[in-house]
Protein backbone atom coordinates (compact mmCIF):
# COMPACT_ATOMS: atom_id res chain seq x y z
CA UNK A 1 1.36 -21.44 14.05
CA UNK A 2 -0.14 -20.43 10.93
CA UNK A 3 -1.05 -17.51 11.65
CA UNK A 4 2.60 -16.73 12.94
CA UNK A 5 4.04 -18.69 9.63
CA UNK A 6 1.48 -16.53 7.48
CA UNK A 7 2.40 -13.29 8.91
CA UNK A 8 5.88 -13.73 8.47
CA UNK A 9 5.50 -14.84 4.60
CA UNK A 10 3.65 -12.21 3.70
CA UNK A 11 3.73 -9.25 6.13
CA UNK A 12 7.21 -8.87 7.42
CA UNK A 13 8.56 -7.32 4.37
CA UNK A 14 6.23 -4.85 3.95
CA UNK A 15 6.24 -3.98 7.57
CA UNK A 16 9.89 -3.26 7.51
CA UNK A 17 9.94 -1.48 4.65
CA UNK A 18 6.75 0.78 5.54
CA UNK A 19 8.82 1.76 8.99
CA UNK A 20 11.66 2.67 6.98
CA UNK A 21 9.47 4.99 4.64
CA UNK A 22 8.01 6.66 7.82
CA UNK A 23 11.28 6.84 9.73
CA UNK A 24 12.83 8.27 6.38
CA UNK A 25 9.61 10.81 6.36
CA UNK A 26 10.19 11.40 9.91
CA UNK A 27 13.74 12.43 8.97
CA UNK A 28 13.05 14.93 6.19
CA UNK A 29 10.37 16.73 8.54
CA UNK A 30 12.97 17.04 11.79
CA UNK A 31 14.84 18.42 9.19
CA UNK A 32 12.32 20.42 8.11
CA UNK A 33 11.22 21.86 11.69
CA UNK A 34 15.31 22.98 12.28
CA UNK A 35 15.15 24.83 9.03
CA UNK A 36 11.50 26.35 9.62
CA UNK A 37 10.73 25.97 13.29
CA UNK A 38 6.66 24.76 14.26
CA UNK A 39 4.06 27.00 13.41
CA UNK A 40 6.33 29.52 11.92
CA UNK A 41 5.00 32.12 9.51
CA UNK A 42 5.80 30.80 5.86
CA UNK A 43 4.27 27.33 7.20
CA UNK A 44 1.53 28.14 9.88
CA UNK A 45 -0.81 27.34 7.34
CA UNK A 46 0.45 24.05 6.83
CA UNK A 47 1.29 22.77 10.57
CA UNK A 48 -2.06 23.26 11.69
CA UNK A 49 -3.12 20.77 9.61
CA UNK A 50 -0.85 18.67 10.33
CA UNK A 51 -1.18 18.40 14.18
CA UNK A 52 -4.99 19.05 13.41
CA UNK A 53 -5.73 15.89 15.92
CA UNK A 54 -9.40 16.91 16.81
CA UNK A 55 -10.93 18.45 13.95
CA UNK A 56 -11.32 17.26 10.70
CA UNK A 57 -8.74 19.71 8.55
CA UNK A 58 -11.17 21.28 6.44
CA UNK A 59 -11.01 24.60 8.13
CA UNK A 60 -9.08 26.61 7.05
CA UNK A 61 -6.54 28.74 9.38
CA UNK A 62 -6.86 32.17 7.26
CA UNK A 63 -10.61 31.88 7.51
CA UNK A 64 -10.85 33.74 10.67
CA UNK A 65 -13.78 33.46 13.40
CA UNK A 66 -15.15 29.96 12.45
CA UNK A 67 -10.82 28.60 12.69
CA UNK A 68 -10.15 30.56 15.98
CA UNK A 69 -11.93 28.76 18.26
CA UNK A 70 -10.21 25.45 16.61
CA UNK A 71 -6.72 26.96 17.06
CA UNK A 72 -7.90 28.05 20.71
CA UNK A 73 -8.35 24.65 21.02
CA UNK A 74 -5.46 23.15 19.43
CA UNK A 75 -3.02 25.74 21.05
CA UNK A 76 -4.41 23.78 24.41
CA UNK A 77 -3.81 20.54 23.05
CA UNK A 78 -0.01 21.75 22.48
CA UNK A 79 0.54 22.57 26.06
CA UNK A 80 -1.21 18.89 26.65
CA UNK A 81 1.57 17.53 24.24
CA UNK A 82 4.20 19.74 25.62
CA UNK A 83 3.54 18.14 29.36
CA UNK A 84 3.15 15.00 28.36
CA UNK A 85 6.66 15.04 25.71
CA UNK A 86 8.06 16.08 29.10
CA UNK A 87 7.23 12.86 30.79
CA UNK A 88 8.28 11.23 27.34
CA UNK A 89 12.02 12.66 28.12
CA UNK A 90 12.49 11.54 31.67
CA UNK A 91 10.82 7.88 30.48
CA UNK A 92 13.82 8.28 27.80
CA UNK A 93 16.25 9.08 29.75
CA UNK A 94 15.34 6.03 32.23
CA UNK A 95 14.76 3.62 28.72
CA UNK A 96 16.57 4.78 26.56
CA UNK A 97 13.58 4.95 23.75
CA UNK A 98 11.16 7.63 22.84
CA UNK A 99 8.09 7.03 24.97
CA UNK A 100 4.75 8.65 24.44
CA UNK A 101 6.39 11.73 23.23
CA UNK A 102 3.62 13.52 21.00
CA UNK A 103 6.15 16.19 19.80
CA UNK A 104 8.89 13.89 18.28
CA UNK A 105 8.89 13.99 14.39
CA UNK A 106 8.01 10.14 14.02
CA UNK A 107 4.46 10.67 16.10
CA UNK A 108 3.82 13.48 14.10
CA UNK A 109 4.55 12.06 10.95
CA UNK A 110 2.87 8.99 11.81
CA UNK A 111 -0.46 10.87 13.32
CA UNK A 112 -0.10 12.99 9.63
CA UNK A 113 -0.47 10.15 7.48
CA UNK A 114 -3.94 8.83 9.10
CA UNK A 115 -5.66 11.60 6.74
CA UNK A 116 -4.87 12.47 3.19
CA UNK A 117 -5.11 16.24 3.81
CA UNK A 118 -2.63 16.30 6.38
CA UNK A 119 -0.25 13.97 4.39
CA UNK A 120 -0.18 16.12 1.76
CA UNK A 121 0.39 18.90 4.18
CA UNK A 122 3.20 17.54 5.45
CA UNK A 123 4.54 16.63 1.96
CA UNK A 124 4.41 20.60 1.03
CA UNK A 125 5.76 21.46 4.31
CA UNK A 126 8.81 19.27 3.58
CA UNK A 127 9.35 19.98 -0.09
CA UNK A 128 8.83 23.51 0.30
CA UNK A 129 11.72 23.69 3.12
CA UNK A 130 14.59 21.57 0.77
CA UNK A 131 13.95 23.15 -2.75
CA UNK A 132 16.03 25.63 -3.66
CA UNK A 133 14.07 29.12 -4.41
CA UNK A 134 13.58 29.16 -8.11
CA UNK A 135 13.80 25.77 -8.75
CA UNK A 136 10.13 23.74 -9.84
CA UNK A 137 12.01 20.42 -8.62
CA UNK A 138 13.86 19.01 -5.37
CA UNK A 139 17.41 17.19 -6.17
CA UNK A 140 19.80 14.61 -4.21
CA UNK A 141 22.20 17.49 -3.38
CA UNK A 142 19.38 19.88 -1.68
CA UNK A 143 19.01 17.18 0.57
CA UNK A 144 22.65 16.22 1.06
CA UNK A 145 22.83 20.08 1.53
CA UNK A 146 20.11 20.20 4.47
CA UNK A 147 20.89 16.83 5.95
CA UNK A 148 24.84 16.97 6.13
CA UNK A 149 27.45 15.28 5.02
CA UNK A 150 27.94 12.83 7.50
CA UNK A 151 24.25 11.08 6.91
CA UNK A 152 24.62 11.35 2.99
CA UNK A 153 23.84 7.87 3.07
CA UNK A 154 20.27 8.26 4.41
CA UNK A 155 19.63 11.34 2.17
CA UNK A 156 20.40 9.40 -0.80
CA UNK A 157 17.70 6.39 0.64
CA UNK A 158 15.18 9.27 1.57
CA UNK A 159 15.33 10.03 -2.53
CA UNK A 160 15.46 6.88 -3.53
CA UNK A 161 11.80 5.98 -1.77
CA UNK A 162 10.75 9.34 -2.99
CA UNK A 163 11.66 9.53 -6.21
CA UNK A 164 9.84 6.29 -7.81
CA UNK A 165 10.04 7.29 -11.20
CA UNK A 166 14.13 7.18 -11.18
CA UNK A 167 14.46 10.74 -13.08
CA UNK A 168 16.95 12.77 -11.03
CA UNK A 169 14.23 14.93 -9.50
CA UNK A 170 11.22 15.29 -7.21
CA UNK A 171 8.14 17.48 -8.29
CA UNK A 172 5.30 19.19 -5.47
CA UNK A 173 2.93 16.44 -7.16
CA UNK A 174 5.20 13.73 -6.96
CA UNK A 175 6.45 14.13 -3.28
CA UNK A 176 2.57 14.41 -2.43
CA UNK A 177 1.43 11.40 -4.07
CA UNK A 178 4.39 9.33 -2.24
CA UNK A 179 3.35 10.54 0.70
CA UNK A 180 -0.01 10.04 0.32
CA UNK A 181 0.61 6.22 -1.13
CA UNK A 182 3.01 5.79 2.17
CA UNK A 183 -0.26 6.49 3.77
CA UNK A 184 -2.13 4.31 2.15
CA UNK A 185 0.11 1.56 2.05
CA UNK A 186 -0.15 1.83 5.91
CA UNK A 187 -4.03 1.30 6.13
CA UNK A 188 -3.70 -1.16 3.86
CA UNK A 189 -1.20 -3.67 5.38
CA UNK A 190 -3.52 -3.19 8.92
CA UNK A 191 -6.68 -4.33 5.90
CA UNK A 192 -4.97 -7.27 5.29
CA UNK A 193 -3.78 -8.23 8.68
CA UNK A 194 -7.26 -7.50 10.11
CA UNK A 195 -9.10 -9.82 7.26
CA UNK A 196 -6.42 -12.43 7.16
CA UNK A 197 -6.74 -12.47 11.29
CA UNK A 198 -10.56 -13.25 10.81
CA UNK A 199 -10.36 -15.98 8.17
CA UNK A 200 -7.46 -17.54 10.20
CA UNK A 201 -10.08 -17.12 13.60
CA UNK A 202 -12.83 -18.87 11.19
CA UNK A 203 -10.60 -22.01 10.27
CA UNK A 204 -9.63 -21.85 13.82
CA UNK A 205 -13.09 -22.05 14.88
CA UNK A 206 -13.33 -25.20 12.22
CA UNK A 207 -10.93 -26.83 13.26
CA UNK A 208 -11.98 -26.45 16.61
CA UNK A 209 -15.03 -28.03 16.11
CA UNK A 210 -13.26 -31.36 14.76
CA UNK A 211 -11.23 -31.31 17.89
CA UNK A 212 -14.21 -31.72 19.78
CA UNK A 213 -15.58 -34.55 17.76
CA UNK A 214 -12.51 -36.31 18.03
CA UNK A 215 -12.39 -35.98 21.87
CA UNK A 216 -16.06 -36.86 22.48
CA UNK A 217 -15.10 -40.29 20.39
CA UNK A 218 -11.51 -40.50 22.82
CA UNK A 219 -14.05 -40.03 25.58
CA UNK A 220 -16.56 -42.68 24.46
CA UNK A 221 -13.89 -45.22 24.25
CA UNK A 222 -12.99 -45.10 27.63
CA UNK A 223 -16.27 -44.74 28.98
CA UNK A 224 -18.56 -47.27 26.86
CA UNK A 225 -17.52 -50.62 26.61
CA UNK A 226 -19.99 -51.23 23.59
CA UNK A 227 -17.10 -49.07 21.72
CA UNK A 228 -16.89 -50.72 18.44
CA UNK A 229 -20.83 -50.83 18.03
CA UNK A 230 -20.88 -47.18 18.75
CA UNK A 231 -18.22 -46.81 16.36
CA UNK A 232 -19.62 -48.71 13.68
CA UNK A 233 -23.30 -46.34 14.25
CA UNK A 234 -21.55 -43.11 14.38
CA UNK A 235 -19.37 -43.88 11.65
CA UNK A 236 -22.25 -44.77 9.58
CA UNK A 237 -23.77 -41.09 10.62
CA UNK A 238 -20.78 -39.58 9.30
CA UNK A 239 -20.52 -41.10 6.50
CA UNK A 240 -23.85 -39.87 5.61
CA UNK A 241 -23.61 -36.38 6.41
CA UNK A 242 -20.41 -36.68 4.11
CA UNK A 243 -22.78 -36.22 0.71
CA UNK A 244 -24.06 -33.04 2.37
CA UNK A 245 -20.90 -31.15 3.40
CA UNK A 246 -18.72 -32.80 0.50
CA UNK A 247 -18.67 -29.29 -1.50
CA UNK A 248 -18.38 -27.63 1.93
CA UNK A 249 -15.69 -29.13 3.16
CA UNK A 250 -13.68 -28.96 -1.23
CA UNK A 251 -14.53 -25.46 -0.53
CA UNK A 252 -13.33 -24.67 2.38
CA UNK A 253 -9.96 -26.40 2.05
CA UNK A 254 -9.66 -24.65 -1.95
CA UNK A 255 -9.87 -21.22 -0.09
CA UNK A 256 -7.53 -22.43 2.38
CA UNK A 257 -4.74 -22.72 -0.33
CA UNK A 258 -6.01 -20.02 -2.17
CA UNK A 259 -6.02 -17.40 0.88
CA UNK A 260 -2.77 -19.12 2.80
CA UNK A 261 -0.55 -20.27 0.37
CA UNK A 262 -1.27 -18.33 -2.96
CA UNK A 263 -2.28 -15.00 -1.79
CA UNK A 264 -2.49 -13.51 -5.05
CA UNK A 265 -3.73 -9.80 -4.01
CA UNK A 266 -4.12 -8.00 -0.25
CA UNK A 267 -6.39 -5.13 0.70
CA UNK A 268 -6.43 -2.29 -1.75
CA UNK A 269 -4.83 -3.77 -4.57
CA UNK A 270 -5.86 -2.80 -8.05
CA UNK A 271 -6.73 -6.32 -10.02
CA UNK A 272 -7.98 -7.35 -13.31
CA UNK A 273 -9.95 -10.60 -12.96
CA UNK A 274 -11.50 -11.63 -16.75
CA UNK A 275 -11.14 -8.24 -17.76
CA UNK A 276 -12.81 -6.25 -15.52
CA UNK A 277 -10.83 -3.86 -12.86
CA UNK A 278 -11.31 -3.90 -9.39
CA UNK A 279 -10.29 -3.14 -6.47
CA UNK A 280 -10.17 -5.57 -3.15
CA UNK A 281 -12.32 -4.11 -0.28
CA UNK A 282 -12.28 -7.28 1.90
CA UNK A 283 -10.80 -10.89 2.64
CA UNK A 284 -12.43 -13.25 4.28
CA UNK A 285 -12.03 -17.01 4.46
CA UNK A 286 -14.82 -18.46 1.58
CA UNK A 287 -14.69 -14.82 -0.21
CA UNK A 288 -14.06 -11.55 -1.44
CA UNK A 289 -15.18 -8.53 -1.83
CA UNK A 290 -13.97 -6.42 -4.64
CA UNK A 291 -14.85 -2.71 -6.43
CA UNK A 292 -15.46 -2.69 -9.90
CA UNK A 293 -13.41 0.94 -10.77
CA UNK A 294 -15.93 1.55 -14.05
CA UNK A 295 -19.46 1.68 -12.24
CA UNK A 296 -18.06 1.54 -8.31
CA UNK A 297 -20.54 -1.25 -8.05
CA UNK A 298 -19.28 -4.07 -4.53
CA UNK A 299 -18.91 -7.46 -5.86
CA UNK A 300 -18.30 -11.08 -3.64
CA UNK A 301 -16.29 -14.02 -5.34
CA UNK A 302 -16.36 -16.90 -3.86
CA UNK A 303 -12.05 -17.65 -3.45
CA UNK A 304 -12.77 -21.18 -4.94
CA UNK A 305 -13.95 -19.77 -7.96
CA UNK A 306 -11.27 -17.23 -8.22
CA UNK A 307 -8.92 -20.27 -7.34
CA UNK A 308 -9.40 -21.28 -11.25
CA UNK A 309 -8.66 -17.21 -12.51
CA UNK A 310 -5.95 -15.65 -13.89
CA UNK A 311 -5.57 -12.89 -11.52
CA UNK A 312 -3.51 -9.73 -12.44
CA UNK A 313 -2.43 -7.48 -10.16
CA UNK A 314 -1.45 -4.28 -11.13
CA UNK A 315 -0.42 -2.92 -7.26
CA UNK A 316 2.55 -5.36 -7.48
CA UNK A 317 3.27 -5.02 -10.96
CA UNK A 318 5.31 -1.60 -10.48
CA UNK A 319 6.49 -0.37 -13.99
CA UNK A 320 4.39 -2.01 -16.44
CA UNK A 321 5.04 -2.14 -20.48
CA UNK A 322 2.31 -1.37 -22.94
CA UNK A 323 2.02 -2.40 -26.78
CA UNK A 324 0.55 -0.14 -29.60
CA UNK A 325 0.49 -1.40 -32.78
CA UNK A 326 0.88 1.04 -36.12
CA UNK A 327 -0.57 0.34 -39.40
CA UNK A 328 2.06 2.29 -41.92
CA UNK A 329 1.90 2.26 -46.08
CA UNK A 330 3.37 -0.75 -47.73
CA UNK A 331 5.75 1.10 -49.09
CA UNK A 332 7.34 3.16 -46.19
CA UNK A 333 11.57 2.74 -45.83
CA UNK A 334 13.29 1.45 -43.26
CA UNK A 335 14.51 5.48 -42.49
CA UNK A 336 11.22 6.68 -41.56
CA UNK A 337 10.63 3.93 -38.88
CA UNK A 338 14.33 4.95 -37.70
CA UNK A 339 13.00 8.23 -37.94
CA UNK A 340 9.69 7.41 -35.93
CA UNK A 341 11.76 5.63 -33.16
CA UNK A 342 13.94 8.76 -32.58
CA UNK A 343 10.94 10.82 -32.51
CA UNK A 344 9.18 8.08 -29.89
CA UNK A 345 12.37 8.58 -28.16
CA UNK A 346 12.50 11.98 -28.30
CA UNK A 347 9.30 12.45 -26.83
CA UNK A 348 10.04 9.80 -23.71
CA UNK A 349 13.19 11.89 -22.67
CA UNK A 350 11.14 14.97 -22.75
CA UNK A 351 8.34 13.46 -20.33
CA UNK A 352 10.67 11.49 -18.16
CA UNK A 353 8.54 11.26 -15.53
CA UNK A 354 6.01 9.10 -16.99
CA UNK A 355 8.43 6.79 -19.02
CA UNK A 356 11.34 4.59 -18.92
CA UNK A 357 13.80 4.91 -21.95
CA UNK A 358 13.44 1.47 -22.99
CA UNK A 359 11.33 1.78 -25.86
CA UNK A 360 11.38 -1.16 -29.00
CA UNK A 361 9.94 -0.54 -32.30
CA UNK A 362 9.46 -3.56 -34.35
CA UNK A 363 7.60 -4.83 -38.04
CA UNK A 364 4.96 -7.56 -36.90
CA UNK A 365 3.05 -8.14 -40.08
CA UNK A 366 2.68 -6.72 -43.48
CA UNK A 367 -1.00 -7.59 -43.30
CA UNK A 368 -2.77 -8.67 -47.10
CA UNK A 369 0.60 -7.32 -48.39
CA UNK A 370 -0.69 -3.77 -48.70
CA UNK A 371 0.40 -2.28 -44.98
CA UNK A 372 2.65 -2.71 -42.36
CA UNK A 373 2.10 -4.03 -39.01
CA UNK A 374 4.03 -1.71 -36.31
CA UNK A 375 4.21 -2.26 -32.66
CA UNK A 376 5.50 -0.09 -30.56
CA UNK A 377 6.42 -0.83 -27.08
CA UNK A 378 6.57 1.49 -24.22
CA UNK A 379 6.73 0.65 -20.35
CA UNK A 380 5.44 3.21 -17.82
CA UNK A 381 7.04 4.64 -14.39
């Protein structure tokens, strides 16, 4: 029940909403194969990394001798797929439901994202097919254009996900690093679900064991008729070993709340704990196991200890504001800090991708009355 409870809080969310990114994904590249069909010229390059299910991706296809043998081998493995997408049709037209089809865009796209080479593959293949020659940037109406009218609606939510930073328009770089994060997002959930699983299987296993204790007293009762004396010895015994699992037991039920009902960070998430940045590598029931990002150095907290942090967690942060403060002449106007902010502003429209328009300048301080205390406030994309 807590385990089912758990999942639900924390999971279910960001379940649904990874589907949607990789049925959205699976989308653009259907689209993508009408336009350009599989293994066509202008992206041969590109789908053979994609599909690249038995070798690692590094070769590549224009390097010839060393790369033939791998397409020889990968041309049989699309015959494979080919039989076996024909026993996914007739178990579709019997269900109703793709079934084990290896060729549909959704396996593909799905098999794609498992490796960070062939995500970005797939990201090129996909921007490269939408963009309009001559343009550096993809835009809503290229994919209204491709998709159709009639499923505007899902073209408009495909560049929504994409387009994080809100600007109007989606770069190479930027459709490959959403791609890439969809990825990752995806191995990370499975992280968390696989730690959280073994913590939950380790409390299990505790509370298991004061199951037992309970029905081996139940059974005593029954069975001895000297109950109460037994009682009275055992409970003495107990009492005993209280002293020595005392900070066991504190422990254990601190990480409990800690893990189950605070759940300040998952698998992957960038943190700041006193300070220092890391990122979490594993969750387990007493600790966890973070990497520092300056020296790449593994570090274990115990969760009780971290129970008493301030933890900040960048991951869920999103757009994040940062403060720089200015120290100006006394004697500077109020029209060159109006002209500062326009510049500041000026300079955030031009490099849209990186800022939100939102900017504040305001006097702080004017220090031992000689200067003036500036801060400037900027939030990030």
């Amino acid at each position: 029940m807590i385990s089912i409870n758990y999942h639900r809080k924390q999971f279910n969310a960001k379940i649904k909403a990874s589907k949607r990114n990789i049925y959205l994904l699976g989308l653009l590249y259907d689209a993508s194969r009408a336009l350009f069909p599989a293994y066509c010229p202008e992206f041969a390059d590109e789908d053979y990394i994609i599909n690249d299910s038995v070798g690692t991706g590094k070769n590549k296809p224009s390097d010839r001798g060393s790369v033939t043998p791998m397409r020889l081998i990968q041309n049989v493995g699309r015959v494979g797929d080919k039989l076996t997408s024909a026993f996914g049709n007739i178990a579709s037209e019997i269900t109703g439901k793709n079934v084990f089809n290896p060729n549909s865009a959704h396996s593909i796209v799905v098999e794609a994202l498992e490796k960070k080479k062939s995500s970005e593959a797939l990201a090129k293949r996909i921007w490269m097919s939408f963009v309009v020659e001559g343009k550096d940037a993809l835009y809503m109406e290229d994919l209204v254009e491709v998709l159709g009218a009639s499923r505007r609606e899902e073209a408009e939510e495909c560049f929504t996900a994409i387009d994080i930073n809100g600007n109007g328009d989606i770069s190479l770089d930027e459709m490959t690093l959403m791609v890439v994060e969809f990825g990752r997002q995806r191995k990370s959930i499975a992280s968390s679900m696989h730690d959280v699983d073994q913590a939950i299987n380790v409390l299990d296993n505790l509370l298991l064991a004061i199951s037992i204790i309970i029905v081996a007293f139940v059974a005593i009762a029954f069975l001895s008729k000297s109950f109460t004396n037994t009682l009275a010895t055992a409970g003495t015994a107990l009492l005993s070993m209280s002293f020595v699992f005392a900070v066991t037991a504190q422990e254990v039920l601190g990480s409990c709340i800690f893990l189950f009902v605070k759940h300040p960070y998952d698998v992957g998430d960038r943190v700041d704990i006193d300070t220092v940045a890391l990122t979490v590598e594993h969750i387990s029931l007493l600790f966890s196991v973070f990497r520092r990002v300056d020296n790449h150095k593994t570090v274990q907290i115990p969760n009780q200890l971290l129970n008493q942090k301030w933890v900040e967690n960048i991951t869920r942060s999103k757009a994040m504001r940062e403060s720089v403060l200015l120290y100006i002449h006394f004697d500077t106007t109020l029209d060159d800090i109006q002209l500062l902010k326009e510049e500041i502003h000026a300079f955030v429209k031009e490099h849209s991708r990186d800022f939100l328009p939102d900017i504040d300048i305001e006097v702080t301080g004017v220090g031992n009355m000689d200067k003036l205390e500036l801060k400037v406030e900027i939030k990030h994309k």
